[in-house]
PDB file of N, CA and C in Angstrom:
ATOM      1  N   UNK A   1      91.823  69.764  54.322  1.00  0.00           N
ATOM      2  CA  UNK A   1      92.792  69.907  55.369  1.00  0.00           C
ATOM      3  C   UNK A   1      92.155  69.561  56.716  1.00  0.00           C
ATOM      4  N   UNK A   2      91.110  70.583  57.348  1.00  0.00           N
ATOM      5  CA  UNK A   2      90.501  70.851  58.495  1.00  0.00           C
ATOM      6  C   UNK A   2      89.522  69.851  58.128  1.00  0.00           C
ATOM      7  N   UNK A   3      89.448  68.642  58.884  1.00  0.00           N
ATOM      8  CA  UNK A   3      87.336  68.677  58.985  1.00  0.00           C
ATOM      9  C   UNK A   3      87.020  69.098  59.716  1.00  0.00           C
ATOM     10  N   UNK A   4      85.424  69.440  59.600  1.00  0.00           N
ATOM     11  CA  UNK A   4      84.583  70.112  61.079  1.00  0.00           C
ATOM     12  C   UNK A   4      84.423  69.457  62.323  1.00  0.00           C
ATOM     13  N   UNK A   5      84.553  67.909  62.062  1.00  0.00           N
ATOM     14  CA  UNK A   5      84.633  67.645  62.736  1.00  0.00           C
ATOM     15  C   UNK A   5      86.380  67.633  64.104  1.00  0.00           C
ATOM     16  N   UNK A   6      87.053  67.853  63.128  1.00  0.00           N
ATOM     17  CA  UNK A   6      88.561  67.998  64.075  1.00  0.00           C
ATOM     18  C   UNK A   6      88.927  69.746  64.756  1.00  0.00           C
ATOM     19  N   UNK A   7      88.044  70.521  63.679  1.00  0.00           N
ATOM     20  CA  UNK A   7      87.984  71.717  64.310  1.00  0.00           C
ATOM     21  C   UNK A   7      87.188  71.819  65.592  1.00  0.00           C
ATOM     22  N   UNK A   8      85.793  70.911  65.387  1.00  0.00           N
ATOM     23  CA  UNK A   8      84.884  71.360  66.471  1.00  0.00           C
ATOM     24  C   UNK A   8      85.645  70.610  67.592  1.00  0.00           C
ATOM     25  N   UNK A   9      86.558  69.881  67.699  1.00  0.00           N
ATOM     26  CA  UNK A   9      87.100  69.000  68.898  1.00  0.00           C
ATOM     27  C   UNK A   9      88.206  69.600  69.436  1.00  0.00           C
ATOM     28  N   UNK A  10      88.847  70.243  68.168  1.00  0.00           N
ATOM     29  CA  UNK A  10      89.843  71.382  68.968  1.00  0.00           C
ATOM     30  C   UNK A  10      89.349  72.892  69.896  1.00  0.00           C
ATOM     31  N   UNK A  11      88.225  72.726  69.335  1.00  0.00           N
ATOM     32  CA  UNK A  11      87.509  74.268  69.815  1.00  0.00           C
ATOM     33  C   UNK A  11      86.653  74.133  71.485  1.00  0.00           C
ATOM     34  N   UNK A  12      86.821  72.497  71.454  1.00  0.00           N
ATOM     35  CA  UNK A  12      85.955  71.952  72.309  1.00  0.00           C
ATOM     36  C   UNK A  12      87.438  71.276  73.432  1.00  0.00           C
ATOM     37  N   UNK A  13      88.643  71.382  73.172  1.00  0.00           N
ATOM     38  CA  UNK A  13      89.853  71.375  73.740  1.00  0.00           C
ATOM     39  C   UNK A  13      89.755  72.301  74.591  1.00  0.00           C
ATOM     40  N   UNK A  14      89.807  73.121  73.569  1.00  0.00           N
ATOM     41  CA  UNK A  14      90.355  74.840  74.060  1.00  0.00           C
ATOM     42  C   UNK A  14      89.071  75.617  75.023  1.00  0.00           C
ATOM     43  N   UNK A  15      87.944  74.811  74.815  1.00  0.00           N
ATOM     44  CA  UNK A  15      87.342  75.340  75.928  1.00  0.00           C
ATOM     45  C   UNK A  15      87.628  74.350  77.209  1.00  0.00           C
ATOM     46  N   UNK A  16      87.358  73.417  77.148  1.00  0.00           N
ATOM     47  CA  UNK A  16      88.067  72.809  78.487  1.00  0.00           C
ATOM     48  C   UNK A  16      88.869  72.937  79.233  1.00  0.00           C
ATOM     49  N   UNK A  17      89.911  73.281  78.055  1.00  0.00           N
ATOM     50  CA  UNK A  17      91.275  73.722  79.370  1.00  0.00           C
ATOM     51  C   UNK A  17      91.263  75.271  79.261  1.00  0.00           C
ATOM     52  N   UNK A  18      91.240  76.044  78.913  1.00  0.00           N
ATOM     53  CA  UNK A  18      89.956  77.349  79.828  1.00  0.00           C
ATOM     54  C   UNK A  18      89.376  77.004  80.519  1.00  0.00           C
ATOM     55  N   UNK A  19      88.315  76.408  81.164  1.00  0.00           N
ATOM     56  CA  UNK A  19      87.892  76.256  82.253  1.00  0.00           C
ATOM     57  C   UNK A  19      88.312  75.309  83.331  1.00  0.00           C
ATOM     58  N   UNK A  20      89.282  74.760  82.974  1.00  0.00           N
ATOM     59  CA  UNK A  20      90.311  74.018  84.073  1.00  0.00           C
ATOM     60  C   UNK A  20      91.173  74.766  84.325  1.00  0.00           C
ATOM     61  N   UNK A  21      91.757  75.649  83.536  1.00  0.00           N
ATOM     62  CA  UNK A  21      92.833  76.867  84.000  1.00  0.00           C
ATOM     63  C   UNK A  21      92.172  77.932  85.362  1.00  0.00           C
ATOM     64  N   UNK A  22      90.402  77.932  84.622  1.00  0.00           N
ATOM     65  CA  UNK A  22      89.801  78.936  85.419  1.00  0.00           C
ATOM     66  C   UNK A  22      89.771  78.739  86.787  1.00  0.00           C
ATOM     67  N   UNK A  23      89.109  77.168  86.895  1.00  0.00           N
ATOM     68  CA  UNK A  23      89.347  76.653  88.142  1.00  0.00           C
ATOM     69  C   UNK A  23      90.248  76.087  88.774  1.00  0.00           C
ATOM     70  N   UNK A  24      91.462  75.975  88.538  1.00  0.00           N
ATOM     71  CA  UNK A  24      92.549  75.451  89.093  1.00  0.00           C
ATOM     72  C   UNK A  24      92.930  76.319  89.054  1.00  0.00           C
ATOM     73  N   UNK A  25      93.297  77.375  88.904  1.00  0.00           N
ATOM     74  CA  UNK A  25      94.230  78.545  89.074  1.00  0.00           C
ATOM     75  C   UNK A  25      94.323  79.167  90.752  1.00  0.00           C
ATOM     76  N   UNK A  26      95.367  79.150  91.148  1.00  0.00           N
ATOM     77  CA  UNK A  26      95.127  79.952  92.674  1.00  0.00           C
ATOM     78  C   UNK A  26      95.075  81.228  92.525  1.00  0.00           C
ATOM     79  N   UNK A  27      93.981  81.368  93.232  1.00  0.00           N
ATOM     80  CA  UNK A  27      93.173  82.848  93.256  1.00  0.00           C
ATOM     81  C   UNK A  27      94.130  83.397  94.607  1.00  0.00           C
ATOM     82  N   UNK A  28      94.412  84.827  94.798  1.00  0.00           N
ATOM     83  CA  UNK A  28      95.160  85.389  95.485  1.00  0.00           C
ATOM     84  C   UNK A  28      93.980  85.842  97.093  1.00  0.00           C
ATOM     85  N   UNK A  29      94.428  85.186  98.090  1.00  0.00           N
ATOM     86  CA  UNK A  29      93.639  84.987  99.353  1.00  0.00           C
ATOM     87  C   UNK A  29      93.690  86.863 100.031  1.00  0.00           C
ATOM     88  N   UNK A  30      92.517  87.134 100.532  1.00  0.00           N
ATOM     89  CA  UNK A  30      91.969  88.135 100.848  1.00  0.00           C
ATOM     90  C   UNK A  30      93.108  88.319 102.494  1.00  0.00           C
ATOM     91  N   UNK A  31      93.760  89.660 102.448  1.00  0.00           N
ATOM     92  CA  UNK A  31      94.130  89.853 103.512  1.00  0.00           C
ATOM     93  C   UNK A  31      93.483  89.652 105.124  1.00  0.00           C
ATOM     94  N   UNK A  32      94.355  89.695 105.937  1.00  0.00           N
ATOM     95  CA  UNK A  32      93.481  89.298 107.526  1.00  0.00           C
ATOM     96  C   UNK A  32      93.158  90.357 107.888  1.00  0.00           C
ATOM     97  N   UNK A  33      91.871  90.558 108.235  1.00  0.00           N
ATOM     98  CA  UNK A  33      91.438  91.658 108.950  1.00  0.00           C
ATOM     99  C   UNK A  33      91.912  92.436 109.423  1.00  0.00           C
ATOM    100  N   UNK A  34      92.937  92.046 110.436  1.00  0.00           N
ATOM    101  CA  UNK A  34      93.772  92.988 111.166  1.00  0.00           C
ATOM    102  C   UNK A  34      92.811  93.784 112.330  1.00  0.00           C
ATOM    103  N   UNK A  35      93.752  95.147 112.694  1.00  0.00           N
ATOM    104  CA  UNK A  35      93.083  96.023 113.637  1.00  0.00           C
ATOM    105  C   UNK A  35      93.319  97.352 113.071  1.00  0.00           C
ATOM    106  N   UNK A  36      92.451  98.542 113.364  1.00  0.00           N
ATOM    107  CA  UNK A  36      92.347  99.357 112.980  1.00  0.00           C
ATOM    108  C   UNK A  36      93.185 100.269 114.155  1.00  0.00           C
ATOM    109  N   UNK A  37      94.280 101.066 114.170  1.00  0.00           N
ATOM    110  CA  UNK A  37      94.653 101.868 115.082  1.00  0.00           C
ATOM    111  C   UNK A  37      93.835 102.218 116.198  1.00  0.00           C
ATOM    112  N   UNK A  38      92.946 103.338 115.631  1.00  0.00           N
ATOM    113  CA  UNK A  38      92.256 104.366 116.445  1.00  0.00           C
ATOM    114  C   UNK A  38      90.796 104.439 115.476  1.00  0.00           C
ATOM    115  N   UNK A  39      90.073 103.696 115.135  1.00  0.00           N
ATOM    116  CA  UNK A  39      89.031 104.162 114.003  1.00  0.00           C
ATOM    117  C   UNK A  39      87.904 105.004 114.362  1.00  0.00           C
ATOM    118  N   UNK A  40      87.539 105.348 116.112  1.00  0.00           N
ATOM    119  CA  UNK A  40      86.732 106.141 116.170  1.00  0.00           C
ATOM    120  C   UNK A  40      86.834 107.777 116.550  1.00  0.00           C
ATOM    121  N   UNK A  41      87.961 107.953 115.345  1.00  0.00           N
ATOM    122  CA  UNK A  41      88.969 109.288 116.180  1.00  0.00           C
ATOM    123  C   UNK A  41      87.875 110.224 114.951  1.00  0.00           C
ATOM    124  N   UNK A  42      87.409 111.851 115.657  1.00  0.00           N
ATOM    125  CA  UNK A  42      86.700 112.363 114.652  1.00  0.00           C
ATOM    126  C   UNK A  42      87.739 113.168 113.635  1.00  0.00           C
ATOM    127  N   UNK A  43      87.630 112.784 112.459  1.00  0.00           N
ATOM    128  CA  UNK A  43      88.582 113.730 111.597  1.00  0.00           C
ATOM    129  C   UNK A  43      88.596 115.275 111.802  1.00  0.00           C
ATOM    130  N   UNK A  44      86.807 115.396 111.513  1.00  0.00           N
ATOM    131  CA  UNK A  44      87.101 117.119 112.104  1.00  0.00           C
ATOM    132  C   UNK A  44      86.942 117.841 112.865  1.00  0.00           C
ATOM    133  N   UNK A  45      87.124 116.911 113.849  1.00  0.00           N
ATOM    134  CA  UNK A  45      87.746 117.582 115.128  1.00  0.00           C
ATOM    135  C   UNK A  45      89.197 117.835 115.649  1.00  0.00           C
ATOM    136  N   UNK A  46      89.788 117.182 114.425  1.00  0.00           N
ATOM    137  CA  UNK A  46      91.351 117.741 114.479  1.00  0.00           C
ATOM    138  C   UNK A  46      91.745 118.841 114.074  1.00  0.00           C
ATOM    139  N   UNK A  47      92.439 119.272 114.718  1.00  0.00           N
ATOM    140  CA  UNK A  47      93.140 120.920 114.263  1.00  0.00           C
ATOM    141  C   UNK A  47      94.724 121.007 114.187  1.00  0.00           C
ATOM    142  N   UNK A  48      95.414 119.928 114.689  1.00  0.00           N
ATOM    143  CA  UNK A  48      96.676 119.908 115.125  1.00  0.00           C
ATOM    144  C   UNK A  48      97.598 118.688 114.613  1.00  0.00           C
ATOM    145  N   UNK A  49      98.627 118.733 114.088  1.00  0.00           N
ATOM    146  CA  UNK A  49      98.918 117.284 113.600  1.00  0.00           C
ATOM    147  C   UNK A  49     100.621 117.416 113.800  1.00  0.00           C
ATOM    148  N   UNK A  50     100.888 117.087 114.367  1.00  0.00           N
ATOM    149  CA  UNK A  50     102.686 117.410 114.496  1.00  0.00           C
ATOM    150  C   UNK A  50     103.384 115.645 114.136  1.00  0.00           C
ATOM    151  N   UNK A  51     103.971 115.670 113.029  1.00  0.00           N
ATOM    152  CA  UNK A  51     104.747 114.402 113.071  1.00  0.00           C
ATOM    153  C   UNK A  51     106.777 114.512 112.881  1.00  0.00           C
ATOM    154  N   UNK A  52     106.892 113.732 113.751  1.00  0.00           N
ATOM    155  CA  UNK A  52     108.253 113.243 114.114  1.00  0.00           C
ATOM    156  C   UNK A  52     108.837 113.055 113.420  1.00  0.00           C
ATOM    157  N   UNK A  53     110.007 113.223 113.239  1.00  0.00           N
ATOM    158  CA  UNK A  53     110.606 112.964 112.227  1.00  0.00           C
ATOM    159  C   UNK A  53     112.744 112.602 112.818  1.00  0.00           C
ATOM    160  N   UNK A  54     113.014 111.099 112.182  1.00  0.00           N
ATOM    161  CA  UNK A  54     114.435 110.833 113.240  1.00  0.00           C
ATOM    162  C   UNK A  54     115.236 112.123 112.192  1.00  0.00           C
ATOM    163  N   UNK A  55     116.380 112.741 113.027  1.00  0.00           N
ATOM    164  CA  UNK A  55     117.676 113.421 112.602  1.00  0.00           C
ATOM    165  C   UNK A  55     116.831 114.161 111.604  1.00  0.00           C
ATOM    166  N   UNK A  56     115.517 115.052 111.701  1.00  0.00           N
ATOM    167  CA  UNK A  56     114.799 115.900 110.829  1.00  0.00           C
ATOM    168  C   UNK A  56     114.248 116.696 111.848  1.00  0.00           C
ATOM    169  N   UNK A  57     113.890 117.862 110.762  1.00  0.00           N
ATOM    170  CA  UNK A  57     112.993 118.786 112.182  1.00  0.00           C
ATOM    171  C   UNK A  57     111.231 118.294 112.082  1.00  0.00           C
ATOM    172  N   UNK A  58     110.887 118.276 113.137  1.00  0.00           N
ATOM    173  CA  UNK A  58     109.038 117.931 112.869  1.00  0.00           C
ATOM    174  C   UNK A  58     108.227 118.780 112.038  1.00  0.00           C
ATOM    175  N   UNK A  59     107.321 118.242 111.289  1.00  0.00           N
ATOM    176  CA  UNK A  59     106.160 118.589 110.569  1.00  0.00           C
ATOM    177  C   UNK A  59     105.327 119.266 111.583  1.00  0.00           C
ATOM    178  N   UNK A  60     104.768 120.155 111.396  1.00  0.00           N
ATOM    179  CA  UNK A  60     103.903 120.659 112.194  1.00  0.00           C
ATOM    180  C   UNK A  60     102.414 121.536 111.330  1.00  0.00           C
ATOM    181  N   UNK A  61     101.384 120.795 111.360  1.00  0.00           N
ATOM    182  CA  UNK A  61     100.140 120.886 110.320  1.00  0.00           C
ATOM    183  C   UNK A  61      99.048 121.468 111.531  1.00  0.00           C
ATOM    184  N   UNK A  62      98.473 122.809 110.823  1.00  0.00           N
ATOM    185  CA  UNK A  62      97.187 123.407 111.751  1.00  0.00           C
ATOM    186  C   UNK A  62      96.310 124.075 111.003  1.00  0.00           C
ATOM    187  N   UNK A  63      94.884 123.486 111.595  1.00  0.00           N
ATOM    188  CA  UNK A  63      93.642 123.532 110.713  1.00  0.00           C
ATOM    189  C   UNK A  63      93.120 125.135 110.630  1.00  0.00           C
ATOM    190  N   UNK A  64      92.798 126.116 109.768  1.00  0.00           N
ATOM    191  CA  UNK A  64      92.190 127.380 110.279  1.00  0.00           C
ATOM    192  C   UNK A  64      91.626 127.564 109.243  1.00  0.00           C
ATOM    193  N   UNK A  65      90.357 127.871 109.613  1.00  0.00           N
ATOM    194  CA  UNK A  65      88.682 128.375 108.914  1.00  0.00           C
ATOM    195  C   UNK A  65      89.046 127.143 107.808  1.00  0.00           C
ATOM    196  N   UNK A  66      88.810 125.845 108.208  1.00  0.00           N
ATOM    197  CA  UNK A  66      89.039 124.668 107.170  1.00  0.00           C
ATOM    198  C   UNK A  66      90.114 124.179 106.237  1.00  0.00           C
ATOM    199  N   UNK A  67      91.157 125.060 106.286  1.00  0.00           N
ATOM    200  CA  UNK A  67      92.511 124.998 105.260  1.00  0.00           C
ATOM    201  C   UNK A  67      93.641 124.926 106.044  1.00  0.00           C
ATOM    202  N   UNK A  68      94.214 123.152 105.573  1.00  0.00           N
ATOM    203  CA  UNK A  68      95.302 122.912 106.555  1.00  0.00           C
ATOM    204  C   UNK A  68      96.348 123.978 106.235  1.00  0.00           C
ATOM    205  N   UNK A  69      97.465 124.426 106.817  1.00  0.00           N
ATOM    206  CA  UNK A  69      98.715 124.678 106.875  1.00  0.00           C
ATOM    207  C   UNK A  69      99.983 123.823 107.593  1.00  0.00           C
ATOM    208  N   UNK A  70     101.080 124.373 107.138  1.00  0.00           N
ATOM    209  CA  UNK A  70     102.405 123.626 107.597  1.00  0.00           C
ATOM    210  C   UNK A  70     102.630 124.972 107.938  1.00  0.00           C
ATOM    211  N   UNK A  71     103.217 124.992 109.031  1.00  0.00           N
ATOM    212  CA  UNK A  71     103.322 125.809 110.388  1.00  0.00           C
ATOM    213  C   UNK A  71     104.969 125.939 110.168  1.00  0.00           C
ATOM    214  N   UNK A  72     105.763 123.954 110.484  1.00  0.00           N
ATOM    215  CA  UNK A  72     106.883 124.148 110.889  1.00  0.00           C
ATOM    216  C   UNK A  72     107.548 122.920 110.135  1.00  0.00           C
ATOM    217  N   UNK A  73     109.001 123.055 109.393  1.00  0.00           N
ATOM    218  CA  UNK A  73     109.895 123.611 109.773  1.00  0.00           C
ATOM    219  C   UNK A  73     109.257 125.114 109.026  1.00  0.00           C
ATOM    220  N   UNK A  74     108.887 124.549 108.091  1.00  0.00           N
ATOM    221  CA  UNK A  74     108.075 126.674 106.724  1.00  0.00           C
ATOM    222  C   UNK A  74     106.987 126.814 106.802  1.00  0.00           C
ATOM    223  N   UNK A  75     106.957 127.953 106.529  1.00  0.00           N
ATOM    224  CA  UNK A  75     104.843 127.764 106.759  1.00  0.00           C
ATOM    225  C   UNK A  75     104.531 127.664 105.167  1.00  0.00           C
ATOM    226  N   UNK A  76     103.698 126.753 105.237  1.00  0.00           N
ATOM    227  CA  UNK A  76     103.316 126.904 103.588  1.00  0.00           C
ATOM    228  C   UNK A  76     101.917 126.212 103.532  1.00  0.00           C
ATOM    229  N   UNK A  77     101.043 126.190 102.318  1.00  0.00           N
ATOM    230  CA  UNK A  77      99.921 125.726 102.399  1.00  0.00           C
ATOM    231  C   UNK A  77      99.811 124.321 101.888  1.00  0.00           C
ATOM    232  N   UNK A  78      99.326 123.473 102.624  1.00  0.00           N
ATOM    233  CA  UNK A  78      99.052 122.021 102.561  1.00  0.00           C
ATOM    234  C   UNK A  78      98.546 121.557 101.870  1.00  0.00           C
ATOM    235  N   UNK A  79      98.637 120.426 100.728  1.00  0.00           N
ATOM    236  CA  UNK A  79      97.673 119.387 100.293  1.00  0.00           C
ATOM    237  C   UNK A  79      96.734 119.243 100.743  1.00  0.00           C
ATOM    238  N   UNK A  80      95.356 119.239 100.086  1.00  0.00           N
ATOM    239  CA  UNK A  80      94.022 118.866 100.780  1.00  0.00           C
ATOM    240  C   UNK A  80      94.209 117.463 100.598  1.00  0.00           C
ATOM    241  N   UNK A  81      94.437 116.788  99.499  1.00  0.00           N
ATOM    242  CA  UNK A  81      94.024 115.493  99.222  1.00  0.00           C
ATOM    243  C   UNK A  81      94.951 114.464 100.120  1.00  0.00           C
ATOM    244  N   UNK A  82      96.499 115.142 100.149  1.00  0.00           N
ATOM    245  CA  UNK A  82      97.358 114.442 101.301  1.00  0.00           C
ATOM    246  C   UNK A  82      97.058 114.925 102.767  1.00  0.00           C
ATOM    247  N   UNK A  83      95.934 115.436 103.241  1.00  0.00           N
ATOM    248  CA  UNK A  83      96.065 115.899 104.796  1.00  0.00           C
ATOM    249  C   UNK A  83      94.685 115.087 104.956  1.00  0.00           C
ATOM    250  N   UNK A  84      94.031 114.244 103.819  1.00  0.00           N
ATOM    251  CA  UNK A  84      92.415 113.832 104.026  1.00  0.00           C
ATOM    252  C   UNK A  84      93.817 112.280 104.189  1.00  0.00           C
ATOM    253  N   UNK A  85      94.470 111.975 103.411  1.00  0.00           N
ATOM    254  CA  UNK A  85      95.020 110.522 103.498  1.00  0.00           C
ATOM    255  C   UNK A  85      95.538 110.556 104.842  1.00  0.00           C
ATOM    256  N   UNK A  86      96.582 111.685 105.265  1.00  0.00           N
ATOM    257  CA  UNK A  86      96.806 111.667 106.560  1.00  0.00           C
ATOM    258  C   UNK A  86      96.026 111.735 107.842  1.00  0.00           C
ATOM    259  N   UNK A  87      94.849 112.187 107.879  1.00  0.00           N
ATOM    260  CA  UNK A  87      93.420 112.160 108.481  1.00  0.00           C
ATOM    261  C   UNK A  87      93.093 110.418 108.748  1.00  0.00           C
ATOM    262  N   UNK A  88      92.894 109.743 107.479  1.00  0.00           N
ATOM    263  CA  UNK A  88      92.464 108.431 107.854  1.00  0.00           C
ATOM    264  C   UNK A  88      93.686 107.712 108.206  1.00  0.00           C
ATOM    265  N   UNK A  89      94.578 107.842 108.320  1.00  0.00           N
ATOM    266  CA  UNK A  89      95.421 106.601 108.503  1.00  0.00           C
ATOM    267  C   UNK A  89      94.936 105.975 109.992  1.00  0.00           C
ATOM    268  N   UNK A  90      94.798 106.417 110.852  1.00  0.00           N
ATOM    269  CA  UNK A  90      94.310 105.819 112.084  1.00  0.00           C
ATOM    270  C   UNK A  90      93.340 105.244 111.921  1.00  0.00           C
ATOM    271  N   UNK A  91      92.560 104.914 110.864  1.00  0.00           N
ATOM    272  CA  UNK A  91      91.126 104.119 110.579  1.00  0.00           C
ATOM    273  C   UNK A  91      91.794 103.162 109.696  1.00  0.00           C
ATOM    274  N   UNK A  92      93.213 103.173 109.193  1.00  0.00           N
ATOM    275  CA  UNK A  92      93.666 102.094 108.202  1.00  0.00           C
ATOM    276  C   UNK A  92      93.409 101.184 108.514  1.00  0.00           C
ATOM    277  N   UNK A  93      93.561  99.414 108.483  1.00  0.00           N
ATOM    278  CA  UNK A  93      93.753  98.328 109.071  1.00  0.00           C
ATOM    279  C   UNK A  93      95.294  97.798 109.194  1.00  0.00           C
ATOM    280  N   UNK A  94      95.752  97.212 110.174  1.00  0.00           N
ATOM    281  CA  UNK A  94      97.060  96.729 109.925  1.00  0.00           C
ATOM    282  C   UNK A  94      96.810  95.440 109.918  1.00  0.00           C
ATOM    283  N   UNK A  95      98.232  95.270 109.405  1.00  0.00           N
ATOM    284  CA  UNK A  95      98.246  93.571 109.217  1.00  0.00           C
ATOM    285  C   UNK A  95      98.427  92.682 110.419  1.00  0.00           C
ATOM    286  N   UNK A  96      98.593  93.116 111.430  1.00  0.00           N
ATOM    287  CA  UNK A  96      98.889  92.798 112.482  1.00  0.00           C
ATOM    288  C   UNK A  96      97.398  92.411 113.352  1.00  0.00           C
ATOM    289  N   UNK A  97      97.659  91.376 114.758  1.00  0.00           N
ATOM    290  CA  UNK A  97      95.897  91.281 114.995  1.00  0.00           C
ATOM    291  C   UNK A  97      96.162  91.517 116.299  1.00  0.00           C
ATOM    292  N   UNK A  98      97.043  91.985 117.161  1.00  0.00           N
ATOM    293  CA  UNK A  98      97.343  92.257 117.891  1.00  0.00           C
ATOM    294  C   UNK A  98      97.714  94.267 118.108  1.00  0.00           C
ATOM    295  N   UNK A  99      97.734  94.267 118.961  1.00  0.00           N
ATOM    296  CA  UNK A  99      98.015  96.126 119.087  1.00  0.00           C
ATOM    297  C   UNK A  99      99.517  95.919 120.402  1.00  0.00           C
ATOM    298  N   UNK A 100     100.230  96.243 119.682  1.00  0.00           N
ATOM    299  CA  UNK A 100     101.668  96.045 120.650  1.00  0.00           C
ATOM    300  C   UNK A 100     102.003  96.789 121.400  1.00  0.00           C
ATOM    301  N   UNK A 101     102.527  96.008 122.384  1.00  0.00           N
ATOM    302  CA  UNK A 101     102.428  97.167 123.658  1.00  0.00           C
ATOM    303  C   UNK A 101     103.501  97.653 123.759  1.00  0.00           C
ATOM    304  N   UNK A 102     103.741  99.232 124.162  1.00  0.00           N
ATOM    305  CA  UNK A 102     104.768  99.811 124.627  1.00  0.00           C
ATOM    306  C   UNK A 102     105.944  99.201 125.398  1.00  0.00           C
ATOM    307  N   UNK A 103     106.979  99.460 125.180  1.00  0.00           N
ATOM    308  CA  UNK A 103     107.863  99.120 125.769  1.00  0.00           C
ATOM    309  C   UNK A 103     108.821 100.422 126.823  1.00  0.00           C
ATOM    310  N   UNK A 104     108.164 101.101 126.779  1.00  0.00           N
ATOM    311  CA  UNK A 104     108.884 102.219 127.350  1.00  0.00           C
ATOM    312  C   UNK A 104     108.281 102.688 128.710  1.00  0.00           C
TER     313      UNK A 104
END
């Protein structure tokens, strides 16, 4: 059926175009740098975190002997792992390369 020789030429196909797939393939381009908000803000030196909220009442987060709380609209005890994500976001990068200016 097979000779070795038509196998080894198919095997020798199939590596070729594997490695023309490899290299021709578009590789997905590395985001732009961007700007970082605020990146030299000290995390723990925050104690206070109040966020806004439209047609809602504000969040209101406060640090004591190391364990965040939610103050307001309920008091209840906070996520560590979501108050460390909320901590860095000002060190995030945006996609943006510009920092936009107020309009108000």
């Amino acid at each position: 059926m097979f000779t070795r020789r038509l196998l080894l030429n198919l095997v020798l196909l199939l590596v070729v175009a594997g490695l023309a797939v490899f290299v021709f393939y578009p590789r997905p381009k590395p985001a732009p740098p961007g700007i970082a908000v605020a990146p030299h803000i000290d995390t723990a030196a925050v104690r206070h975190i109040r966020i806004e909220r439209r047609s809602r009442p504000a969040l209101v987060f406060e640090r004591n002997n190391g364990d965040w709380h939610l103050t307001a609209p309920i008091s209840a005890r906070a996520n560590p792992l979501m108050m460390r994500a909320l901590l860095e976001l000002p060190r995030e990068r945006t996609a943006c390369r510009k920092v936009p200016r107020s309009t108000g």
